[in-house]
Structure formats: C-alpha cells, structure tokens
C-alpha atoms as a PDB file:
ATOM      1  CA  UNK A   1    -172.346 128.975-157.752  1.00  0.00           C
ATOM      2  CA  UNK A   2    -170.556 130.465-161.185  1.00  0.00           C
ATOM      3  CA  UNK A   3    -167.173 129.961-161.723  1.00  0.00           C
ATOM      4  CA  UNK A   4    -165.070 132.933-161.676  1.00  0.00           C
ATOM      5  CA  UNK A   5    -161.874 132.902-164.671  1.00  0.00           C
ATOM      6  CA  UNK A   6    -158.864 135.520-163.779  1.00  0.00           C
ATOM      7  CA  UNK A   7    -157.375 136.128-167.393  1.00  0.00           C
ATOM      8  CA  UNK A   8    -153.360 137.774-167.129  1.00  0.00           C
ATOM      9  CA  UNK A   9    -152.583 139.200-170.426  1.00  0.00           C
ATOM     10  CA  UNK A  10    -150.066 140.784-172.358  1.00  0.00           C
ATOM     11  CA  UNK A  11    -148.912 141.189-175.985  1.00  0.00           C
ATOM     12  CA  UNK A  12    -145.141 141.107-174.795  1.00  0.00           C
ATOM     13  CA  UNK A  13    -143.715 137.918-174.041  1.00  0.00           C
ATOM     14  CA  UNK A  14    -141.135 137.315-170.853  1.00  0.00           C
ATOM     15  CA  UNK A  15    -143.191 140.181-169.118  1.00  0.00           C
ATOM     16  CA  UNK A  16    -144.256 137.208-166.076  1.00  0.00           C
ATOM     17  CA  UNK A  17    -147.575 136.472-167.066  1.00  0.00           C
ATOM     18  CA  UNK A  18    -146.827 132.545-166.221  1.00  0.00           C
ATOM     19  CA  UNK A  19    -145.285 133.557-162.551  1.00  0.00           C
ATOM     20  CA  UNK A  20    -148.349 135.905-162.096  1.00  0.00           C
ATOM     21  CA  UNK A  21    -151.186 133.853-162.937  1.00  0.00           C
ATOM     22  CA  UNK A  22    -149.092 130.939-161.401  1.00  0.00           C
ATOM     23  CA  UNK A  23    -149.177 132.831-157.849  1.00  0.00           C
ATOM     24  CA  UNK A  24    -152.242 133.798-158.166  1.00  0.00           C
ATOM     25  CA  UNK A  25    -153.526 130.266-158.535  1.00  0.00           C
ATOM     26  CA  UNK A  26    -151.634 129.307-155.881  1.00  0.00           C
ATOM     27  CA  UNK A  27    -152.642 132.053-153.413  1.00  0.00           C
ATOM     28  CA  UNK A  28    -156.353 130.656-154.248  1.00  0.00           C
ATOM     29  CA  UNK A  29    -156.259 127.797-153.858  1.00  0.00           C
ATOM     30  CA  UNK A  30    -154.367 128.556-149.903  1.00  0.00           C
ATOM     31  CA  UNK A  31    -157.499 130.129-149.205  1.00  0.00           C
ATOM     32  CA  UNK A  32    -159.395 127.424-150.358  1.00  0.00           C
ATOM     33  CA  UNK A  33    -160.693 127.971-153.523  1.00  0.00           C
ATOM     34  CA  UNK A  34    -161.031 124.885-155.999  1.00  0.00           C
ATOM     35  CA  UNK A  35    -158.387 126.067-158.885  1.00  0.00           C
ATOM     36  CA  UNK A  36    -157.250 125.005-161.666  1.00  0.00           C
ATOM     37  CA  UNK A  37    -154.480 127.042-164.106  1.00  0.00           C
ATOM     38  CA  UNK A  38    -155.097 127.012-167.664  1.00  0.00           C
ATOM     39  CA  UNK A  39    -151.601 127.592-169.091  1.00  0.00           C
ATOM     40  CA  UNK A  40    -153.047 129.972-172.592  1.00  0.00           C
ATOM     41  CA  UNK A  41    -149.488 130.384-173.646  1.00  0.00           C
ATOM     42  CA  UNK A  42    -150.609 128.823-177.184  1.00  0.00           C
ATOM     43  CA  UNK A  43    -146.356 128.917-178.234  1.00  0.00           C
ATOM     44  CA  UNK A  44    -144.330 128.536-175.468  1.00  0.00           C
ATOM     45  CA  UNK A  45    -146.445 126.942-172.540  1.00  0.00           C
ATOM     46  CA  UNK A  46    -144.170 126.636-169.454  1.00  0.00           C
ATOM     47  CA  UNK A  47    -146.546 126.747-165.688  1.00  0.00           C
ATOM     48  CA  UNK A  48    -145.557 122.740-165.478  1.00  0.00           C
ATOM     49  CA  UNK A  49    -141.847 123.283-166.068  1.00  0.00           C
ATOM     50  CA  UNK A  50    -142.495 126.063-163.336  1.00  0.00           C
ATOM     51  CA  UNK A  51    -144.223 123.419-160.547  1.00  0.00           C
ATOM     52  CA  UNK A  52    -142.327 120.844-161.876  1.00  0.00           C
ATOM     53  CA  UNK A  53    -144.659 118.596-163.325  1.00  0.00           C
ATOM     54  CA  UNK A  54    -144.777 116.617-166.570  1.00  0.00           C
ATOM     55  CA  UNK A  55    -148.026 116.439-168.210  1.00  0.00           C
ATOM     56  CA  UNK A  56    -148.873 112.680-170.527  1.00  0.00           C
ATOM     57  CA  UNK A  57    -151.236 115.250-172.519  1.00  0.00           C
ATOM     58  CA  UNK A  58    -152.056 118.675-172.613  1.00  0.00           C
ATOM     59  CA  UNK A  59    -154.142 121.332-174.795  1.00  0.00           C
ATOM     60  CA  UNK A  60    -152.496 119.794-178.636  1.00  0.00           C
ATOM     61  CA  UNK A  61    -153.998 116.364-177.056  1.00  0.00           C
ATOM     62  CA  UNK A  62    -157.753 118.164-176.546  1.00  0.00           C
ATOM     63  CA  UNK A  63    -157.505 120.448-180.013  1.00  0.00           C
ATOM     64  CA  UNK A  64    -156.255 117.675-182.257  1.00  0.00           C
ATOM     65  CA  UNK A  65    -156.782 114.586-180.939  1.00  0.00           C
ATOM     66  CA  UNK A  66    -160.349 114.817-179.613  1.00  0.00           C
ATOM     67  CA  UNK A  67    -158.798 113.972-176.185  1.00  0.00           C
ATOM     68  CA  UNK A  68    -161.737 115.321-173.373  1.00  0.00           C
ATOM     69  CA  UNK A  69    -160.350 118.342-171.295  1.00  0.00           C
ATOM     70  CA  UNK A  70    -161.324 116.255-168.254  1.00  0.00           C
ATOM     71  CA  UNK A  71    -158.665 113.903-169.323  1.00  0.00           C
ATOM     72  CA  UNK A  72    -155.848 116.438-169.694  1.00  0.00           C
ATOM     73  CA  UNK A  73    -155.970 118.402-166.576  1.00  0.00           C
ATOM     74  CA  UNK A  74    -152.890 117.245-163.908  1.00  0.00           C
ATOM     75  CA  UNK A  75    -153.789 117.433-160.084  1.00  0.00           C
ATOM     76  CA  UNK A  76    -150.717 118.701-158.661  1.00  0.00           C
ATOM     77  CA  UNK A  77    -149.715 118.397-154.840  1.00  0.00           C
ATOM     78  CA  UNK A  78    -149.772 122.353-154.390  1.00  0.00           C
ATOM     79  CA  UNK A  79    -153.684 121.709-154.688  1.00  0.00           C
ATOM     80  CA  UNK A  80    -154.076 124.078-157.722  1.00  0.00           C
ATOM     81  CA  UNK A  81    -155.394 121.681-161.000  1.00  0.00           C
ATOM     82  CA  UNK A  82    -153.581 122.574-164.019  1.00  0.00           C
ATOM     83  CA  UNK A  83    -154.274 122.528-167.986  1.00  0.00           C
ATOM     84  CA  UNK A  84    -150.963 122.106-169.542  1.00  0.00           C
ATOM     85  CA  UNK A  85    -150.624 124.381-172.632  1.00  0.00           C
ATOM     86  CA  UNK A  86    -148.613 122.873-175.093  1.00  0.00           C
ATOM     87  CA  UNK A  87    -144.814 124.104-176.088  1.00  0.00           C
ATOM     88  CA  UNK A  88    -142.757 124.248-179.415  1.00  0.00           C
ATOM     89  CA  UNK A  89    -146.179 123.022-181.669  1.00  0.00           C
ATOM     90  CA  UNK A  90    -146.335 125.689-184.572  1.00  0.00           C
ATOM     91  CA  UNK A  91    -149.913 124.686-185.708  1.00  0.00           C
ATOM     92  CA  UNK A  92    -151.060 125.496-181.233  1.00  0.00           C
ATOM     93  CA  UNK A  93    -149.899 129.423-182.381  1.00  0.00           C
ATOM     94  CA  UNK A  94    -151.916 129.652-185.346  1.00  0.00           C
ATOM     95  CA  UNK A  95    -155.636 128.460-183.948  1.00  0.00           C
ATOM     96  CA  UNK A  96    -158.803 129.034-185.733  1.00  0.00           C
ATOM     97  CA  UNK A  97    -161.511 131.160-184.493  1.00  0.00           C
ATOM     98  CA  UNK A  98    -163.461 127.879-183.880  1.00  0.00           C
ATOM     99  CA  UNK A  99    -160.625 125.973-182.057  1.00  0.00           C
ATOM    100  CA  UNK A 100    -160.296 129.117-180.224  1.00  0.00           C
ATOM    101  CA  UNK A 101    -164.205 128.710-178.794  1.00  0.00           C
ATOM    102  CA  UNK A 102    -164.178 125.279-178.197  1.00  0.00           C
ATOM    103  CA  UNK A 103    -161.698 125.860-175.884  1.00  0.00           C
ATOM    104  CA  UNK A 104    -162.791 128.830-173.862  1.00  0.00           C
ATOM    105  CA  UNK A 105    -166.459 127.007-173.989  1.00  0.00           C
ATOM    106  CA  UNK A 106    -164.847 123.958-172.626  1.00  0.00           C
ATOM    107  CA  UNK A 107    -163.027 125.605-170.023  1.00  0.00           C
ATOM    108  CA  UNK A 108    -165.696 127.850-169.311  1.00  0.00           C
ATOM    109  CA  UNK A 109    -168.263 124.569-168.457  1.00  0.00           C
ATOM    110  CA  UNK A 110    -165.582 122.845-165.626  1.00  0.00           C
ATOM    111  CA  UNK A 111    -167.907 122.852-162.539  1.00  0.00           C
ATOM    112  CA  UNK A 112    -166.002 121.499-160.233  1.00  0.00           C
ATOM    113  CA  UNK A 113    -164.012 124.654-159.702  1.00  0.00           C
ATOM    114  CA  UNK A 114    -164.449 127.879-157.994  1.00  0.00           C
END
C-alpha cells in the first residue's frame, strides 16, 4: 500500500495551517490510520508547542547534522508521529533546492505510515 501525504498550504502566515493539518492528523489517526505530522513551517515551527511535546532533535538535526529522519520523529501519546520542524534557525528559511528534495524524498520513503 502507498502512502498518502495531505499538504496544507498558504503564503500567509497565522492563517491556521499548524491547527489544520494538526486536526487533521489527529482525526486520522482516530480512525486508525498510521500518521505522522511533518511540521514544514521551515521559520517558525510550532505543532509540538501545540501537543505539548519537546522534541531532543528535529528537521535542523536531519538537514545539518546528517541525523537519520528515523531518529527525529517523536511518538506522541495522541498516536499521531510527529517531525518537529525547527523554530527561530535563519539558515532552516533559506533551504537549497537540494536540501529541499532530500527532505520531501526522505519523507516521501517512511513506510510505516498510512
């Protein structure tokens, strides 16, 4: 079975885009769906803040410091999997077309979610 990827998207911030894709994963993963949130916000990254989590590493950890993205994802209790975007790191807003691919292909090639 193919993994499916919901993208929410907007080029205004403080529209809701983090509550959205945040319920969203939540109302998945109620119906049973293996999920797992990839906070994208490349400047401001807040979905942990919002479940209350704190993260040891998140996407600056896989980007700069070779870290796997295995290693960086945070099992949370409201069984939705999160990828912790990183917050208040200048060089995370300014990503290279190649950084840029290595992520999507490395989120794109998690199989153990729906």
């Amino acid at each position: 079975m193919t993994s499916r990827t919901i993208v929410f998207t907007s080029g205004k911030g403080g529209v809701g885009k983090s509550n959205i894709s945040l319920n969203a994963a939540l109302e998945l993963s109620r119906r049973q769906y293996r999920t797992c949130l990839l906070d994208a916000d490349l400047g401001l990254a807040n979905v942990d803040i919002l479940l209350g989590i704190q993260s040891e590493k998140n996407l600056d950890d896989f980007l700069f410091q070779d870290t796997p993205l295995e290693e960086i994802i945070v099992k949370t209790s409201y069984g939705v999997d999160v990828i912790p975007g990183s917050s208040g790191v200048e060089k995370m807003a300014n990503l290279s077309s190649a950084q840029l691919s290595l992520l999507i292909e490395a989120f794109s090639s998690l199989e153990t979610y729906d």
